[in-house]
Structure formats: C-alpha cells, structure tokens
N, C-alpha and C. Protein backbone atom coordinates (compact mmCIF):
# COMPACT_ATOMS: atom_id res chain seq x y z
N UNK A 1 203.50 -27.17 122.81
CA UNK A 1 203.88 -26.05 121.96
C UNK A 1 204.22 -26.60 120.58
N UNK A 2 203.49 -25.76 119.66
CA UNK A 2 203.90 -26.42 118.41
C UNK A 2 205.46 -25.53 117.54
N UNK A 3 206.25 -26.26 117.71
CA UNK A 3 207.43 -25.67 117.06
C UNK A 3 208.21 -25.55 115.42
N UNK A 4 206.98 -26.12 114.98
CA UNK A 4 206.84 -26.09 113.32
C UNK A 4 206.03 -24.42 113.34
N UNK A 5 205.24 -23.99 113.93
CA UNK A 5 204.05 -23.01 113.82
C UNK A 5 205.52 -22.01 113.43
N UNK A 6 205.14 -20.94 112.70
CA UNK A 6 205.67 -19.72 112.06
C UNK A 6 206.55 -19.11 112.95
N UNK A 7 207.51 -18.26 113.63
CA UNK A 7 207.94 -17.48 114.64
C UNK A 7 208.32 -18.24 116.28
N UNK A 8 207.97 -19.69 116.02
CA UNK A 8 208.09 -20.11 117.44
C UNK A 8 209.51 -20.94 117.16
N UNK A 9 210.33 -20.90 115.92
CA UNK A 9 210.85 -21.80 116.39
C UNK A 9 212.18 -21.62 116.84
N UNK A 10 212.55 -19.96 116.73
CA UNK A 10 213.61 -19.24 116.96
C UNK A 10 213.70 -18.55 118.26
N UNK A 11 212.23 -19.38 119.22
CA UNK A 11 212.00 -18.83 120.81
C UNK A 11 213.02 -19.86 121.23
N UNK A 12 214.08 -20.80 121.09
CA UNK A 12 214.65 -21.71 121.47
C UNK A 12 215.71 -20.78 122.30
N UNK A 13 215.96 -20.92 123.57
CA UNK A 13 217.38 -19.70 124.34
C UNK A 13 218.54 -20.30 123.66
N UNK A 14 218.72 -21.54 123.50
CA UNK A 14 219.78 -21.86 123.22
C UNK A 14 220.49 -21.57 122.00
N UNK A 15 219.04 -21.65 120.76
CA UNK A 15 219.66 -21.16 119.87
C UNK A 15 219.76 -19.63 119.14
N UNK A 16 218.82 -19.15 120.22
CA UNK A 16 219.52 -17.68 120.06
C UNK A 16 220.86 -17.28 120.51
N UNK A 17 220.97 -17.79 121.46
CA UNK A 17 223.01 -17.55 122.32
C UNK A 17 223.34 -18.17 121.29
N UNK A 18 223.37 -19.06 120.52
CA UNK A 18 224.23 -19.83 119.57
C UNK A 18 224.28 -17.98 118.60
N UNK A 19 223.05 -17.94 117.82
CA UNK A 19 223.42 -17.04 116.63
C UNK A 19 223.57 -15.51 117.12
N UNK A 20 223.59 -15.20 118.47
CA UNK A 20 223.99 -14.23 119.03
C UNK A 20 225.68 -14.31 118.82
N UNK A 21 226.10 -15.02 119.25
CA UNK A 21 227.82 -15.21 119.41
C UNK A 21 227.90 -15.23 117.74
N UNK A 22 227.63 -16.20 116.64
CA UNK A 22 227.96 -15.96 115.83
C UNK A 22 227.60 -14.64 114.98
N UNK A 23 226.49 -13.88 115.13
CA UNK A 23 226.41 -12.78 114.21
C UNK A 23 227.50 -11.35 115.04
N UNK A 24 227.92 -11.48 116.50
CA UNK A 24 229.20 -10.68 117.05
C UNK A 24 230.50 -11.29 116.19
N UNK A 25 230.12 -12.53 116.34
CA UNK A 25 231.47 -13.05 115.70
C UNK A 25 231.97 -12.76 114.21
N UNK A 26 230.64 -13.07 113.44
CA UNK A 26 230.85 -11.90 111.98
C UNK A 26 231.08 -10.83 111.96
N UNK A 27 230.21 -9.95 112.67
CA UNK A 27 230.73 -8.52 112.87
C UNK A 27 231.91 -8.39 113.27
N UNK A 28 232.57 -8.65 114.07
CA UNK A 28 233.67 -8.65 114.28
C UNK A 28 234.91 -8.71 113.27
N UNK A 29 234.31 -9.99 112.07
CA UNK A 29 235.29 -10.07 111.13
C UNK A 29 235.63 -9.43 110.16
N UNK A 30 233.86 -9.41 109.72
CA UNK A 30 233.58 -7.66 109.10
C UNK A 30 234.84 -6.52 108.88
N UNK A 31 234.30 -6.42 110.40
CA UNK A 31 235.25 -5.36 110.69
C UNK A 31 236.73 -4.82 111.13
N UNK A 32 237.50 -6.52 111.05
CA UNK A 32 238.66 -6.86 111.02
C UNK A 32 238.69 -6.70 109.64
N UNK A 33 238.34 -7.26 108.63
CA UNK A 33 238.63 -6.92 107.22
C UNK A 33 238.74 -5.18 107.16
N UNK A 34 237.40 -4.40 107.41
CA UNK A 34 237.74 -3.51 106.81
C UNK A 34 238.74 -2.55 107.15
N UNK A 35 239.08 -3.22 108.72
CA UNK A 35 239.74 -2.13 108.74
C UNK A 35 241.32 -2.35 108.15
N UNK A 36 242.02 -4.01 108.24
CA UNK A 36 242.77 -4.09 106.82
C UNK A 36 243.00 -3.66 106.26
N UNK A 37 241.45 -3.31 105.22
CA UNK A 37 241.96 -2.82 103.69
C UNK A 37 242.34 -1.52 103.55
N UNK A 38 241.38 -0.58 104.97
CA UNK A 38 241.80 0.54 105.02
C UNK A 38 243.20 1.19 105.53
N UNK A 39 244.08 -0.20 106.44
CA UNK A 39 245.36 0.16 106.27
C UNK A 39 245.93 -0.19 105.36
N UNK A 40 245.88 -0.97 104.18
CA UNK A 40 246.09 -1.42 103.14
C UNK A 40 246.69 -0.29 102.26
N UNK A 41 245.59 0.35 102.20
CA UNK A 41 245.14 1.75 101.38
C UNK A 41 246.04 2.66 101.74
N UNK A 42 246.17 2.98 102.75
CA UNK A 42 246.44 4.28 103.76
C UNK A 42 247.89 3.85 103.40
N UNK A 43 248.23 2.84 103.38
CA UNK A 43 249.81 2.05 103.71
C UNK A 43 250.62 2.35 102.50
N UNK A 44 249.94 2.07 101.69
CA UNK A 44 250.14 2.46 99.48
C UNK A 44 250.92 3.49 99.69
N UNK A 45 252.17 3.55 98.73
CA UNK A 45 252.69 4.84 98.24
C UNK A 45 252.15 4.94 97.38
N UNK A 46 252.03 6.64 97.09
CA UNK A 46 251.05 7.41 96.23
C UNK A 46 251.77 6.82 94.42
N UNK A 47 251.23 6.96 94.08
CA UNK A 47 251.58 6.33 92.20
C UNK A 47 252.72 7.33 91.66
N UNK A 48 253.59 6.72 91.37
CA UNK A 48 254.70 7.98 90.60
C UNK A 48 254.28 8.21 89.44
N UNK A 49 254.25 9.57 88.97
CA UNK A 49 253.87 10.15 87.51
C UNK A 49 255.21 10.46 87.16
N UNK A 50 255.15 9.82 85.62
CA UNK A 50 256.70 10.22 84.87
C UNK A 50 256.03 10.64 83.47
N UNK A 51 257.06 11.60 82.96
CA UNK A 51 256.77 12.45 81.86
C UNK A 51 257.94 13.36 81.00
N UNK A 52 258.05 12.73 79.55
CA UNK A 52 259.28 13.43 78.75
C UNK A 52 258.87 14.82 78.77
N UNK A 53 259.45 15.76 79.24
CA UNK A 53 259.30 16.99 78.86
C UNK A 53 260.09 17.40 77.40
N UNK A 54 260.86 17.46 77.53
CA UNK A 54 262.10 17.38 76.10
C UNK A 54 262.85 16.66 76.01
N UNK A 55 263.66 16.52 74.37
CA UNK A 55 264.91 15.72 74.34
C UNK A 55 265.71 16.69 73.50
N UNK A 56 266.98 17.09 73.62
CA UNK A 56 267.59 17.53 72.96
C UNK A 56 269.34 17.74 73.11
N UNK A 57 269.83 17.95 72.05
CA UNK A 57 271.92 17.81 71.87
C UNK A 57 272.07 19.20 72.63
N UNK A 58 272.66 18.96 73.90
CA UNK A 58 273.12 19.94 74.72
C UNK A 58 275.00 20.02 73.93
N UNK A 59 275.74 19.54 73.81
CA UNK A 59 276.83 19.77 72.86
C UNK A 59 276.90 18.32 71.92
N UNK A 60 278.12 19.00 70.99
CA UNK A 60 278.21 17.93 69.87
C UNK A 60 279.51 18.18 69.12
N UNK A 61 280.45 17.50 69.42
CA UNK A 61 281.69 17.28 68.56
C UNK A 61 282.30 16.13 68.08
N UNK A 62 283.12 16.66 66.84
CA UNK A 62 283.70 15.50 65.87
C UNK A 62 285.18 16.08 65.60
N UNK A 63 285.66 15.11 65.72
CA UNK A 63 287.48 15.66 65.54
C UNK A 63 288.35 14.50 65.24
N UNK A 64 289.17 14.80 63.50
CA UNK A 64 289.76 14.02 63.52
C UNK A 64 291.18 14.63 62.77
N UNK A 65 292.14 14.34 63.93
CA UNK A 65 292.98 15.48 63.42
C UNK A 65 294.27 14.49 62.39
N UNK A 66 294.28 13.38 62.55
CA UNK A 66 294.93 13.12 61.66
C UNK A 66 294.62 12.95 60.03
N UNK A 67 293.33 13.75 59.60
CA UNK A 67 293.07 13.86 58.52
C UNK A 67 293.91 14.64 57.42
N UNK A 68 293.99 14.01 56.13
CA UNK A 68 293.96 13.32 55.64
C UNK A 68 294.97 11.85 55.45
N UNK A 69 295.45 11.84 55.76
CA UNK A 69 296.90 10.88 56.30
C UNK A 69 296.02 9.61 56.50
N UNK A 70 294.76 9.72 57.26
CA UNK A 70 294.36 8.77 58.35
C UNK A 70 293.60 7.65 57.03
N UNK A 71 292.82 8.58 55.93
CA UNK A 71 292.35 8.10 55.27
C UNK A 71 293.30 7.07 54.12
N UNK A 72 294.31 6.97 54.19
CA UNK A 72 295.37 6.22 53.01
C UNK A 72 295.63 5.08 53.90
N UNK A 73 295.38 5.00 55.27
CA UNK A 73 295.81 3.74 55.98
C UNK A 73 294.70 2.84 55.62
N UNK A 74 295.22 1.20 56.20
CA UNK A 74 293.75 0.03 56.15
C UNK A 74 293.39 -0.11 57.40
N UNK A 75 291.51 -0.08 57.19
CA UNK A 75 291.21 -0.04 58.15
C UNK A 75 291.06 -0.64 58.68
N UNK A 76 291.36 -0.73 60.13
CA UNK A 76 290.72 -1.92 61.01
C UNK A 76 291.12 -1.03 62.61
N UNK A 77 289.78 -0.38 63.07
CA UNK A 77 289.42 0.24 63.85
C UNK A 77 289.38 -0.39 65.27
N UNK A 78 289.79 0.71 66.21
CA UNK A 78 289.56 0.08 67.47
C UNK A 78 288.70 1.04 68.68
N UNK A 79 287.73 1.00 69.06
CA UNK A 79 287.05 1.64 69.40
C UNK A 79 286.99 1.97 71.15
N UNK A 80 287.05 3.09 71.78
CA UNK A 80 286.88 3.03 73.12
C UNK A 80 285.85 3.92 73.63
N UNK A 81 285.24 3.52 74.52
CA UNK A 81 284.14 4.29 74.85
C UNK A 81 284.01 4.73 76.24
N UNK A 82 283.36 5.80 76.18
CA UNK A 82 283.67 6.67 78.27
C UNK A 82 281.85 6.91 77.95
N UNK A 83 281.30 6.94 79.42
CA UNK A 83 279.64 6.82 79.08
C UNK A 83 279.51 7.64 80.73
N UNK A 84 278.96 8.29 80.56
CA UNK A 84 278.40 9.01 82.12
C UNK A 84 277.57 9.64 81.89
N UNK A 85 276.57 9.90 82.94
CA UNK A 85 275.40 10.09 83.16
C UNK A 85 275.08 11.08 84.45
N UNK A 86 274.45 12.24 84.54
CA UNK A 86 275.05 13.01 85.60
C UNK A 86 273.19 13.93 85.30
N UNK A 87 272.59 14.43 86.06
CA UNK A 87 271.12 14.84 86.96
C UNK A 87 271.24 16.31 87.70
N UNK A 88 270.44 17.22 87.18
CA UNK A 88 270.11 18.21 88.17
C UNK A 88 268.81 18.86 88.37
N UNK A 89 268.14 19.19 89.49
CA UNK A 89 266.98 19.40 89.42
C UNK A 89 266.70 21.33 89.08
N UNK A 90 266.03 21.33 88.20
CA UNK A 90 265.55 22.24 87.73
C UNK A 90 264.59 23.28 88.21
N UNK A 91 263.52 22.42 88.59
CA UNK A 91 262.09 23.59 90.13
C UNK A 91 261.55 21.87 90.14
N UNK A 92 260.94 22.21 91.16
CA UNK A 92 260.16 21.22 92.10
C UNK A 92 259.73 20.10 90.77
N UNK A 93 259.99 18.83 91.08
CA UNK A 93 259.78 17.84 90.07
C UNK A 93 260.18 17.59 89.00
N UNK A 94 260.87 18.63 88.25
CA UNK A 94 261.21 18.69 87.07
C UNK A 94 263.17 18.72 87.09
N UNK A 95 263.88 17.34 86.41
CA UNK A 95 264.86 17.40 86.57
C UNK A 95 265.47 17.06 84.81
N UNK A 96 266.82 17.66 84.94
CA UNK A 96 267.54 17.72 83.51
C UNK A 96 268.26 16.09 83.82
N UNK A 97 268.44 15.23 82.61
CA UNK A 97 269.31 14.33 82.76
C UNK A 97 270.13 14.51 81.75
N UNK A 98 271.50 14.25 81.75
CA UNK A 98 272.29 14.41 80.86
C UNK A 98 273.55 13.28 80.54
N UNK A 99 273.03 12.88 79.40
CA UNK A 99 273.93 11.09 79.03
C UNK A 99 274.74 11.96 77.96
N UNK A 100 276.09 11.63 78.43
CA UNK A 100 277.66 12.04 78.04
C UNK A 100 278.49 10.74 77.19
N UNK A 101 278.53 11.06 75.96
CA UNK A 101 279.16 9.59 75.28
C UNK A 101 280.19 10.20 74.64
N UNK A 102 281.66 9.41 74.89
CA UNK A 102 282.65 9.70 73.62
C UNK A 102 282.86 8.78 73.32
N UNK A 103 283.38 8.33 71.89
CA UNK A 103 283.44 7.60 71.20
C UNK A 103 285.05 7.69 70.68
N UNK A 104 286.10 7.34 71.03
CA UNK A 104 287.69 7.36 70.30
C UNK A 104 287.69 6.26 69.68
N UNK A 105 288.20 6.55 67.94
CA UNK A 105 288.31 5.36 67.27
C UNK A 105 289.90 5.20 66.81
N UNK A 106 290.41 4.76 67.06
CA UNK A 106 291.97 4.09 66.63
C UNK A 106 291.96 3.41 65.47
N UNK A 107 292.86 3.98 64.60
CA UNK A 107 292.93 3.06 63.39
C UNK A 107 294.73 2.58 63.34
N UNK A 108 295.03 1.88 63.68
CA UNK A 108 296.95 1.58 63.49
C UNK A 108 297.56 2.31 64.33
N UNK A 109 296.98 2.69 65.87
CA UNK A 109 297.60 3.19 66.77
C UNK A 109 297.58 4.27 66.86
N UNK A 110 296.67 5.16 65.58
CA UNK A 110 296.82 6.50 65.17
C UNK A 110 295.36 6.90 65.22
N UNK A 111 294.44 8.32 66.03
CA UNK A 111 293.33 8.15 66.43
C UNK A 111 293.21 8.62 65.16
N UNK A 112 291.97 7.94 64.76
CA UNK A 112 291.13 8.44 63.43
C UNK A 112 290.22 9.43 63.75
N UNK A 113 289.43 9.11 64.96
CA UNK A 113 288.26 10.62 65.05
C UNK A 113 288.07 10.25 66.57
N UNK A 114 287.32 10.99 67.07
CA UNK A 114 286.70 11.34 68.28
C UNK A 114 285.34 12.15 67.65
N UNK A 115 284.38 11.53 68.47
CA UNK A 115 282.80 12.18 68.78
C UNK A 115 282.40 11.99 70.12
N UNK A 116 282.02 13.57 70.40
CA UNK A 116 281.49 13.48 71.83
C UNK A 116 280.00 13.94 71.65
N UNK A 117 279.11 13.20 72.28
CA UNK A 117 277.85 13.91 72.66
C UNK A 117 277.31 14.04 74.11
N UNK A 118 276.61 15.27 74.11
CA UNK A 118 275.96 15.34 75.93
C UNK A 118 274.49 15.71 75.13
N UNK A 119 273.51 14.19 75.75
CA UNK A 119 272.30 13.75 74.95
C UNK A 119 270.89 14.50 76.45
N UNK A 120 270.54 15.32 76.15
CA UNK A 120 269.70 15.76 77.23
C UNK A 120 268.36 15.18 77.26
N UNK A 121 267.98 15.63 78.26
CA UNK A 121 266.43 15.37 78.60
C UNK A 121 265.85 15.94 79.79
N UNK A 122 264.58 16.80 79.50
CA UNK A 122 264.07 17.12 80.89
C UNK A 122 262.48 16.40 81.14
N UNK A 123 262.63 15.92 82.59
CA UNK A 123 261.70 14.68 82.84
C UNK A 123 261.02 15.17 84.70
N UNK A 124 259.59 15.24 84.01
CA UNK A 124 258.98 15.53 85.36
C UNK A 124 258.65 14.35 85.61
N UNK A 125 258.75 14.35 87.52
CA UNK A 125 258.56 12.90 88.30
C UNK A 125 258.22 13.22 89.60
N UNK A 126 257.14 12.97 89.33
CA UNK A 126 256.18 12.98 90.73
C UNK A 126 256.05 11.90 91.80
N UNK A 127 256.29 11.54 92.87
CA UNK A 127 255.26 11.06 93.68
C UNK A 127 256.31 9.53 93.83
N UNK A 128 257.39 10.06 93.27
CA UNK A 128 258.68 8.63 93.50
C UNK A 128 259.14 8.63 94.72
N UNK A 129 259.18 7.39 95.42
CA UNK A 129 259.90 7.29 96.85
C UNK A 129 261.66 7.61 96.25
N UNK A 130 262.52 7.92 96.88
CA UNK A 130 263.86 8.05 96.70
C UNK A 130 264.54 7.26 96.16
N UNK A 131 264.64 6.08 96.38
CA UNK A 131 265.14 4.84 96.17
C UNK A 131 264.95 4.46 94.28
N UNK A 132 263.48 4.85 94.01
CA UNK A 132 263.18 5.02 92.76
C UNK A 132 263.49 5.99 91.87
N UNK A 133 263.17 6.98 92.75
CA UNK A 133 263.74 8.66 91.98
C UNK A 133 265.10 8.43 91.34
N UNK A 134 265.99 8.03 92.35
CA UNK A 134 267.36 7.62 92.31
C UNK A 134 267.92 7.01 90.60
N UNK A 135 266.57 5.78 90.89
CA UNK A 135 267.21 4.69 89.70
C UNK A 135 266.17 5.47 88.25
N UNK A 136 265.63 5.92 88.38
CA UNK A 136 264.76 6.19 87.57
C UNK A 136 266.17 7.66 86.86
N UNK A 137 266.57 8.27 87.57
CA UNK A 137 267.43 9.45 86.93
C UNK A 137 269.08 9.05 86.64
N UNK A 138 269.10 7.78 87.34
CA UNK A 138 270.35 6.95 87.04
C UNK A 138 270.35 6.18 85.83
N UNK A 139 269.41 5.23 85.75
CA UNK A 139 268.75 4.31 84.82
C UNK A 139 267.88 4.59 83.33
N UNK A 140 266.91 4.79 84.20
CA UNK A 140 265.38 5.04 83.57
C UNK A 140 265.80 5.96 82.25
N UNK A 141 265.96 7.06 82.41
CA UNK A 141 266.05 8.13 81.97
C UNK A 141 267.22 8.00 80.92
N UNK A 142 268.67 7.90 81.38
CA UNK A 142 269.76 7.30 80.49
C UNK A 142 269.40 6.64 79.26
N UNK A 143 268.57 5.48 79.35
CA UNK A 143 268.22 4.87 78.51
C UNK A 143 267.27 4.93 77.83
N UNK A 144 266.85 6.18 77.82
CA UNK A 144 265.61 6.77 76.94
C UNK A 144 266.72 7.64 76.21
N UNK A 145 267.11 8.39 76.24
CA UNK A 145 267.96 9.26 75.71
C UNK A 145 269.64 8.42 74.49
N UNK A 146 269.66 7.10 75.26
CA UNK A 146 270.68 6.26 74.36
C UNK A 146 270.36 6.34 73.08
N UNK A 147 269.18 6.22 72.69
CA UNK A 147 269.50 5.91 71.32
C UNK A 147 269.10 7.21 70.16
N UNK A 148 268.86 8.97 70.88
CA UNK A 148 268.94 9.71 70.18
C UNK A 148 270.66 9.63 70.51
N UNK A 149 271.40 9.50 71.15
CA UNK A 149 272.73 9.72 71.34
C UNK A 149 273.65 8.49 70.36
N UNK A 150 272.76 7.77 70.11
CA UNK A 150 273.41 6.64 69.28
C UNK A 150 273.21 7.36 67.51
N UNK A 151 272.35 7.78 67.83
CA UNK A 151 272.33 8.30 66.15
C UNK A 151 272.78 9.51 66.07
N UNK A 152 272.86 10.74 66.96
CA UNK A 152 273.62 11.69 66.80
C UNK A 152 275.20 11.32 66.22
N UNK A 153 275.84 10.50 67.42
CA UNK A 153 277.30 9.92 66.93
C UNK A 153 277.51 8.90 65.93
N UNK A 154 276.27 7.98 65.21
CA UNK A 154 276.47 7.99 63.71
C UNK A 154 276.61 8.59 62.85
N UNK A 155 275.14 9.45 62.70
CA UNK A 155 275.40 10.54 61.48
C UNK A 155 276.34 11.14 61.66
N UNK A 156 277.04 11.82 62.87
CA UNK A 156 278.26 12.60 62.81
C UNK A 156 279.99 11.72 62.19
N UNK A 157 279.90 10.49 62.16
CA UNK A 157 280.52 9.69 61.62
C UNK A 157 280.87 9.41 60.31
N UNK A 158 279.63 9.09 59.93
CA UNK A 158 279.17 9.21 58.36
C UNK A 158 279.53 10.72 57.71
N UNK A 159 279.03 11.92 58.46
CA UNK A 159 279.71 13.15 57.65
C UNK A 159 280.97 13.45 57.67
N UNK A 160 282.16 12.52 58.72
CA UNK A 160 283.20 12.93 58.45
C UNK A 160 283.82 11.34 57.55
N UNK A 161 283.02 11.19 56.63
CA UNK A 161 283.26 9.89 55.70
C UNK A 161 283.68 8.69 55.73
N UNK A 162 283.64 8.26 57.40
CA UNK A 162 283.91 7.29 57.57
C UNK A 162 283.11 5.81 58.21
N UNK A 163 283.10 4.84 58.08
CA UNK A 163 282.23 3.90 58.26
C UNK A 163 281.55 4.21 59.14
N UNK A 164 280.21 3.53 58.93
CA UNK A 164 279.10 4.08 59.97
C UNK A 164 279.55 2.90 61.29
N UNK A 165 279.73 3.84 62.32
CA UNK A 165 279.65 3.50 63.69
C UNK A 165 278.17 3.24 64.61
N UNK A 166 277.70 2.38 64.71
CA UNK A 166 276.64 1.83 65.85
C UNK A 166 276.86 1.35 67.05
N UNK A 167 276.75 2.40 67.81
CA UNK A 167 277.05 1.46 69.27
C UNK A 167 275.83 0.58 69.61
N UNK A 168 276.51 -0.54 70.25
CA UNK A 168 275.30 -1.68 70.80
C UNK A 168 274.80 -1.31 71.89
N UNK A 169 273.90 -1.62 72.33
CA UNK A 169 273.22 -0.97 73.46
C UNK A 169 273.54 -1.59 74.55
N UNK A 170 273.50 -0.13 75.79
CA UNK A 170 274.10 -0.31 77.07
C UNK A 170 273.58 -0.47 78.14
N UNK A 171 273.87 -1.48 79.17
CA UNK A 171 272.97 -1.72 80.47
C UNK A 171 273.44 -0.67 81.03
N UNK A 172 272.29 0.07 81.40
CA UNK A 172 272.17 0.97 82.52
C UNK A 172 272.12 0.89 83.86
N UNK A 173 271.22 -0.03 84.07
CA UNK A 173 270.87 -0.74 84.85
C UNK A 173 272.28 -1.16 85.94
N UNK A 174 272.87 -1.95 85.31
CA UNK A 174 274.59 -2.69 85.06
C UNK A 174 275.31 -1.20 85.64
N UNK A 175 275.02 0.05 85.07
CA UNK A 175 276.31 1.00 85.29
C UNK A 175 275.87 1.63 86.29
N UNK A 176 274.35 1.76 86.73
CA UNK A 176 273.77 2.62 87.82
C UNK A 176 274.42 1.64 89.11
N UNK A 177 273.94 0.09 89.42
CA UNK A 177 274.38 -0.35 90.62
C UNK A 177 276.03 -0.14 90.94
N UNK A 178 276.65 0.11 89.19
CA UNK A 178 278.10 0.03 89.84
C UNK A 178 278.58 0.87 90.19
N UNK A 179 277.86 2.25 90.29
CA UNK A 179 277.73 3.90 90.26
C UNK A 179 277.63 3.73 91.83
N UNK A 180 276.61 3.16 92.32
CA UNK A 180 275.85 3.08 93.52
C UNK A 180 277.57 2.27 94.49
N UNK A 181 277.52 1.37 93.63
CA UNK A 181 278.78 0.47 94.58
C UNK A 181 280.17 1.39 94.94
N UNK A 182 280.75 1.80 94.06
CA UNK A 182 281.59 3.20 94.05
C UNK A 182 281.40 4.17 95.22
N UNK A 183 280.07 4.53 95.28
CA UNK A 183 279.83 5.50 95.89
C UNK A 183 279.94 5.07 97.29
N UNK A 184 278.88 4.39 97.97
CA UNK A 184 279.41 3.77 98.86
C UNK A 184 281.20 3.05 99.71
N UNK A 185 281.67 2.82 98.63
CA UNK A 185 283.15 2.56 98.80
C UNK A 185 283.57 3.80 99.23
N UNK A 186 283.23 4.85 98.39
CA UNK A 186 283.84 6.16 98.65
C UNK A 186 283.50 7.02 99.99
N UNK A 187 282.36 6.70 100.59
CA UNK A 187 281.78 7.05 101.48
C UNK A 187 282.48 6.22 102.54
N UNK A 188 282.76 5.03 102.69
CA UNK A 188 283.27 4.32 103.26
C UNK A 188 284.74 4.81 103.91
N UNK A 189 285.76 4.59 102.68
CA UNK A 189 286.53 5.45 102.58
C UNK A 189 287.30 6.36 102.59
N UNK A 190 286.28 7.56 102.99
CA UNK A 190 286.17 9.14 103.88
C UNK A 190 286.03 9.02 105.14
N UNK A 191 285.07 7.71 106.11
CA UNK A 191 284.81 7.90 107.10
C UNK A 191 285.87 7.03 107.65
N UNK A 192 286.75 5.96 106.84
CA UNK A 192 287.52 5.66 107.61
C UNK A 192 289.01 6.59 107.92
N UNK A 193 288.82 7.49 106.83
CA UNK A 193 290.34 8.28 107.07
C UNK A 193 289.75 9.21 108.38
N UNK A 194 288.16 9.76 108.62
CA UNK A 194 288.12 10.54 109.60
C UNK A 194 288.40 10.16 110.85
N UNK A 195 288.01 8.82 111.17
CA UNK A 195 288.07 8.14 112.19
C UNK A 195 289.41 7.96 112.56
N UNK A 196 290.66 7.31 111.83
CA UNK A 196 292.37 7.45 112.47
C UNK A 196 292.88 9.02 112.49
C-alpha cells in the first residue's frame, strides 16, 4: 500500500482515534468557553445611567445682627461650619439631593454674620445596584452641587461687605462613610435596648 498516495494516509485506525478524541476534545472546549462568556454576560450588572436634571438655591440667608458695631472691631475671624446632605425620591429614578451649608463667622467672640444655603439638585439614576445608589446620593451628587454652594455663600458675603469667604473643598466621600458608621451604631444601639 502506498501511503504517500493522496487520501490513504488518514486510513491509519490509530490515527483517526487519535484526532477523533482530540477534535471532541476541542469541541468540548469550545464550548466550555462559550458558555463562560455567556455567564459572564448574563452575570454583568446592567450599566448605571446618571444625569443632571437641574441645579438650583432651594433657600438662601445672610444675617448679621451685630451690624454696625461689628464693623469698627479688628478683624480676625473665626469660622464654623455645619454641612449635611439629605435625598428624596421624586417618581421612579429621579431623586432631589439637597447640600445644606452654614457658615458662622466670629469676629472677637461677637458673631459677625451667618450664611445659610440649601444647594439643590435633581439627578436621574438608572440601573444602580443599592450600594452605589446609596454613595452616589450621599457622595456623588453632594459634590457636584459644592461648589455652586461655595459661590452662592461668597457672593452673599461680599454683599454684606465683608471679606470674601471661600470654603476649601470637602470630602464627601470622608462624610458619607462617617454618615454610614453613625448609622449603623445607631441601629446597633436600638436593637440592643430592644433586646434587655
């Protein structure tokens, strides 16, 4: 038998069982991959869509009642700041966030002014697991809105004639986990007074 000749040389039994097992054995892998990728896929959380709907000064005050008195003193200011951040949902996806800043400035023990702002925003958010939703309306959002709230309570500074005030910018981030830590304590807390 000539086994160079065209078609004869793949009459070998042996080496057909050889590429029998291996072309099952590819298939096989084949189809271990695909089906992988297709839990892969299937496995994916869907993509979150985020979107500014508006920004705008839900309130706005300036008060400085020891005027004019306050202005004959020297200055050297002392500043305290209260910052909260507080969420409500509006219709399906679409939620209000609302960043709350006061600003008390002390000049010689004697308050020179107070400015309060509540800095809004409404923000559609689709397709967020909870965990994200969470930080995204804790976080995310807060800090989009900081710095119309930083210039609201300048200019309002400046019109009651006194040095321009800039707040430095605030971890959110920093105030959401400690929001989160609180809460938990508090939860904690409740269930231990239910329990004695």
């Amino acid at each position: 038998m000539d086994l160079s000749a065209p078609g004869l040389r793949y009459a070998n039994p042996g080496y057909l069982a050889y590429n029998k097992n291996f072309f099952n054995y590819l298939r096989g892998l084949i189809t271990i991959m695909a089906e992988e990728q297709e839990q892969k896929q299937n496995n994916q959380a869907p993509e979150a869509h985020f979107m500014i709907q508006r920004i705008y000064v839900k309130d706005l005050s300036f008060e400085t009642t020891n005027a004019p008195a306050i202005f004959q003193q020297r200055w050297e200011p002392e500043l305290s700041l209260d910052v909260n951040t507080q969420h409500a949902l509006l219709e399906e996806n679409v939620y209000e966030v609302v960043l709350s800043i006061t600003a008390t400035v002390k000049n010689q023990k004697n308050t020179a002014f107070l400015v309060e702002v509540h800095q809004a925003g409404i923000f559609t958010i689709q397709g967020a697991p909870k965990d994200q939703l969470d930080h995204l309306l804790g976080s995310f959002c807060p800090s989009i809105l900081f710095p119309y709230a930083r210039e609201a309570i300048t200019t309002e500074v400046v019109r009651g004639s006194f040095p321009q005030l800039v707040l430095a910018p605030i971890n959110f981030d920093a105030l959401y986990l400690q929001q989160k830590e609180e809460q938990k304590k508090a939860e904690a807390s409740k269930q231990s007074e239910q329990t004695h």
